[in-house]
Protein backbone atom coordinates (compact mmCIF):
# COMPACT_ATOMS: atom_id res chain seq x y z
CA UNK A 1 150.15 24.90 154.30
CA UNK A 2 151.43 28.45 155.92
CA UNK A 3 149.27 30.87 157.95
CA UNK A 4 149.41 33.25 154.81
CA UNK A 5 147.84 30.39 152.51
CA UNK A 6 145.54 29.45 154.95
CA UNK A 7 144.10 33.12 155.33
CA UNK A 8 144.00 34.14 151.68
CA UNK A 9 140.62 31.59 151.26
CA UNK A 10 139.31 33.75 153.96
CA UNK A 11 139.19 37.19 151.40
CA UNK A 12 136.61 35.83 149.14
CA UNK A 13 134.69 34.11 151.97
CA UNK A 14 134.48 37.98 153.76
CA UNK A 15 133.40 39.26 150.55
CA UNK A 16 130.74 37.12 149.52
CA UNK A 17 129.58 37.85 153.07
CA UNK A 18 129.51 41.47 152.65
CA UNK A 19 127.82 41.30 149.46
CA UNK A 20 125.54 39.20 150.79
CA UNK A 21 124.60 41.13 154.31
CA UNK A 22 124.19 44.41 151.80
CA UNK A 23 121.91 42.98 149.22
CA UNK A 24 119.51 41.42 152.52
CA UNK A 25 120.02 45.16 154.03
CA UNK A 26 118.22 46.15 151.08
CA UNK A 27 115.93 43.37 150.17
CA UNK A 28 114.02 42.75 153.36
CA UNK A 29 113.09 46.49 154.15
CA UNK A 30 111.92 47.11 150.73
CA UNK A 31 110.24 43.50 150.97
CA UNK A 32 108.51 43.96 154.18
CA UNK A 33 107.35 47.94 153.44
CA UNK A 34 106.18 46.49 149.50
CA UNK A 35 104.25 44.17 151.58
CA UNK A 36 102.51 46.90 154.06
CA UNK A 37 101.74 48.88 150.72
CA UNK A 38 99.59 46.06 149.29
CA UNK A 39 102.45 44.80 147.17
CA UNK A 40 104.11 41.97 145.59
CA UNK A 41 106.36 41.84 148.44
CA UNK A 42 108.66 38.90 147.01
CA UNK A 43 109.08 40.77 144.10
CA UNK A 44 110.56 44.00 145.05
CA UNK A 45 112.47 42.31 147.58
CA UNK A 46 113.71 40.07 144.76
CA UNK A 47 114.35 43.56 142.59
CA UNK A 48 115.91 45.23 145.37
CA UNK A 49 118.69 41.90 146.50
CA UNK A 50 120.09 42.44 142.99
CA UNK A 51 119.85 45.92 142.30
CA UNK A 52 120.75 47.82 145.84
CA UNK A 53 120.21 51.48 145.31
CA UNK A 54 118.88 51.65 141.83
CA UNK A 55 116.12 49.05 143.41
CA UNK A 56 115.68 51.08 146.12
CA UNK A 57 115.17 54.31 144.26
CA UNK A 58 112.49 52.83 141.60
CA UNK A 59 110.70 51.63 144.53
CA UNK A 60 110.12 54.99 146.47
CA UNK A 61 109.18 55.98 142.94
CA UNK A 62 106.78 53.47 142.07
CA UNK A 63 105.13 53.22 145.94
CA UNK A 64 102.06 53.04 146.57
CA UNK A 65 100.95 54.99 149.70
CA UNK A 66 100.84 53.16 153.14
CA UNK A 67 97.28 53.32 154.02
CA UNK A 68 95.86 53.23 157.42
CA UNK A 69 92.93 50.08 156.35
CA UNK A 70 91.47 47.55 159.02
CA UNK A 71 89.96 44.70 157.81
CA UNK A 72 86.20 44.00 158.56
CA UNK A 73 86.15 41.10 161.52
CA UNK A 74 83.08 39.73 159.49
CA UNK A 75 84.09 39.24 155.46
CA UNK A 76 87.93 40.07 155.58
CA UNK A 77 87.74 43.31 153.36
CA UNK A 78 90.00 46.20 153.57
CA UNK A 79 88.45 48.97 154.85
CA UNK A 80 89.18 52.72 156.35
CA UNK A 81 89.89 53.18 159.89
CA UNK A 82 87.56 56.16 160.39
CA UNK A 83 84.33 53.83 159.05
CA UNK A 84 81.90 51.81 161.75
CA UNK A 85 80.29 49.57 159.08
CA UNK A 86 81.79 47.74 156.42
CA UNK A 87 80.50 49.16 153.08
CA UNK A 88 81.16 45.85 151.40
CA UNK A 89 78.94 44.05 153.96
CA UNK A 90 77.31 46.45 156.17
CA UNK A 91 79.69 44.59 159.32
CA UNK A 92 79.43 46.96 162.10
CA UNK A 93 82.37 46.80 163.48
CA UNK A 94 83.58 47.30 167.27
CA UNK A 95 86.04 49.46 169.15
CA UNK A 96 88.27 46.35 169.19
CA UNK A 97 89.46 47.42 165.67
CA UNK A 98 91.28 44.53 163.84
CA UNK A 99 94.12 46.46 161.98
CA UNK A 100 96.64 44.47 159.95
């Protein structure tokens, strides 16, 4: 086998792993940021690997706001940051705030 035979197997291989790195460039951000929005996190980073920009663009569409919750140290619910007791169990909670 030549050098020149040898290296033209390499073409695809460099492709695939472009097309590969691009499609996780997309996936896990949008994955990760679905998940901080109280999304289905495997989902849209399922939507995005296949779909790149279009993926990308229908999720800043569809978004939900990031919201700035804590969850109550005492029965797990999400609840504002600016609230001392839990209105789902009346928790007070301290100034060690568990956000998540």
């Amino acid at each position: 086998m030549t050098v020149q035979g040898a290296m033209a197997g390499i073409g695809p291989i460099i492709l695939t792993a472009i097309l590969l790195g691009i499609s996780l460039g997309f996936a896990i951000p949008i994955g990760i940021s679905a998940s901080r929005r109280g999304m289905n996190a495997v989902g849209w980073g399922v939507f995005a690997f296949f779909t790149w920009f279009t993926g990308l663009i229908v999720f800043l569409l569809f978004a939900k706001p990031k919201t700035d919750d804590m969850a109550c140290s005492a029965c797990g619910q999400r609840i504002p940051r600016n609230h001392v007791y839990c209105p789902f169990c009346g928790h007070r909670e301290s100034i060690e705030l568990h956000y998540q």
